[in-house]
Protein backbone atom coordinates (compact mmCIF):
# COMPACT_ATOMS: atom_id res chain seq x y z
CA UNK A 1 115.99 -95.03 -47.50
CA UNK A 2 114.50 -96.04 -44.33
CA UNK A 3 117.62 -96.67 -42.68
CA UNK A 4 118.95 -93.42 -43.80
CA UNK A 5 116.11 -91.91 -42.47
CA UNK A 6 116.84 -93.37 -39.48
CA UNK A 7 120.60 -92.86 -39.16
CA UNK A 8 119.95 -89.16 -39.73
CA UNK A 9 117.02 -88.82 -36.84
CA UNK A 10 119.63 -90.77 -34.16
CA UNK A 11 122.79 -88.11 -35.21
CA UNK A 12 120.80 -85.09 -35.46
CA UNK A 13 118.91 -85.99 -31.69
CA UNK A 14 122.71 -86.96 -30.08
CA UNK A 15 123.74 -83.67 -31.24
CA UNK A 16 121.11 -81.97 -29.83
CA UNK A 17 121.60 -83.39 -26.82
CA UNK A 18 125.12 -82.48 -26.27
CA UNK A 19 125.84 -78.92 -24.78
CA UNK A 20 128.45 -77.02 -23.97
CA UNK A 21 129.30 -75.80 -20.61
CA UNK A 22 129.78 -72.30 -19.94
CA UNK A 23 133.27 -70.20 -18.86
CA UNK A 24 131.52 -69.48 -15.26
CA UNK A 25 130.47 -73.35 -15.05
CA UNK A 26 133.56 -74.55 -15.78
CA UNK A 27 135.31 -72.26 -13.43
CA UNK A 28 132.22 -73.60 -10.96
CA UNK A 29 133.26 -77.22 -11.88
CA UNK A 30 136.88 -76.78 -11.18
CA UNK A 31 136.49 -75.07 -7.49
CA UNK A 32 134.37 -78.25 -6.83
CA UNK A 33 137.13 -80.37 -8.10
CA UNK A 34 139.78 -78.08 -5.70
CA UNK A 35 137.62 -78.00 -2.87
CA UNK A 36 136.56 -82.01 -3.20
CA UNK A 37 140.14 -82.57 -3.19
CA UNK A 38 141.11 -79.98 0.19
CA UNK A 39 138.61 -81.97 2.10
CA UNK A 40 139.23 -85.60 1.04
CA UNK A 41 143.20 -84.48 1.98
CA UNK A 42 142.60 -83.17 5.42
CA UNK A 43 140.32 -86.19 6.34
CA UNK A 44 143.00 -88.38 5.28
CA UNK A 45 145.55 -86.76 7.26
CA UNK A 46 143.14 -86.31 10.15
CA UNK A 47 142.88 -90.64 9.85
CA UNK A 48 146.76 -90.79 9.83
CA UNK A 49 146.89 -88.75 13.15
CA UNK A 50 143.69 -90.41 14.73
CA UNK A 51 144.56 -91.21 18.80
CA UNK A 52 141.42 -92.28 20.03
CA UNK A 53 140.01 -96.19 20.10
CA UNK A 54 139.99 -98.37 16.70
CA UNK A 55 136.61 -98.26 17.04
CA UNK A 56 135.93 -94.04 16.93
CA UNK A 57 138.64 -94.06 14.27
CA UNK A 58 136.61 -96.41 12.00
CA UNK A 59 133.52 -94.54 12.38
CA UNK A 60 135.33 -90.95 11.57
CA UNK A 61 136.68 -92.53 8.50
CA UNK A 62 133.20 -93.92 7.88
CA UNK A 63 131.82 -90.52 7.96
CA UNK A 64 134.28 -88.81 5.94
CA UNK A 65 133.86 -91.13 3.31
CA UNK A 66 130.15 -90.44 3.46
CA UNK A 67 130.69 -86.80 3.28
CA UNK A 68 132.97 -87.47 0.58
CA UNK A 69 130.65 -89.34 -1.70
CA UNK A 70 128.06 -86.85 -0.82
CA UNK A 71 129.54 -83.99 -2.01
CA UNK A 72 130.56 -85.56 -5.29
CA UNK A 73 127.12 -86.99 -6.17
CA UNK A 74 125.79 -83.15 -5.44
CA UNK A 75 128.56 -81.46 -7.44
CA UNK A 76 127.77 -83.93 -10.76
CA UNK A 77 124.17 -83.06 -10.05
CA UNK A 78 125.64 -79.73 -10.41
CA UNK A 79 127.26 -80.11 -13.67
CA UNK A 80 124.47 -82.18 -15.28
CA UNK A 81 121.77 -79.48 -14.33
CA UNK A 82 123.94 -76.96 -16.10
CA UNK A 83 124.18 -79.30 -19.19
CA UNK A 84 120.98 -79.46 -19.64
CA UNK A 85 120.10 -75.74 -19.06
CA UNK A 86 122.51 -74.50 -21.20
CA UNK A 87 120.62 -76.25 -24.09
């Protein structure tokens, strides 16, 4: 009985905790997606066409990879905050 107890408490908290996102989040989420994409494309292309020294190049692609990772942490910080709010 204990264990049932127990099973029950665990499914009933997991489906609390799991929320739906809205029409206007989703729509949010999926311009973050496009515009993630845009960037990480034209950084790319500007490393293809790069003229100056090894050395600048490296440190351009350096930085767009930092931008890169930045703006995908922030966007799933996004997504998770509206998780949780929409509870």
């Amino acid at each position: 009985m204990k264990t049932l107890i127990m099973i029950l408490a665990l499914t009933g908290f997991a489906a609390a905790a799991h929320a739906e996102e809205t029409a206007s989040e989703k729509a949010e989420t999926t311009a973050h997606d496009a515009k993630r994409a845009v960037k990480k494309s034209a950084h790319r292309v500007e490393e293809k066409t790069c003229m100056k020294s090894d050395a600048k190049c490296m440190e351009d692609k350096a930085k767009h990879r930092g931008e890169e990772a930045s703006d995908a942490v922030s966007d799933k910080a996004k997504e998770v905050k509206n998780k949780v709010d929409t509870k």
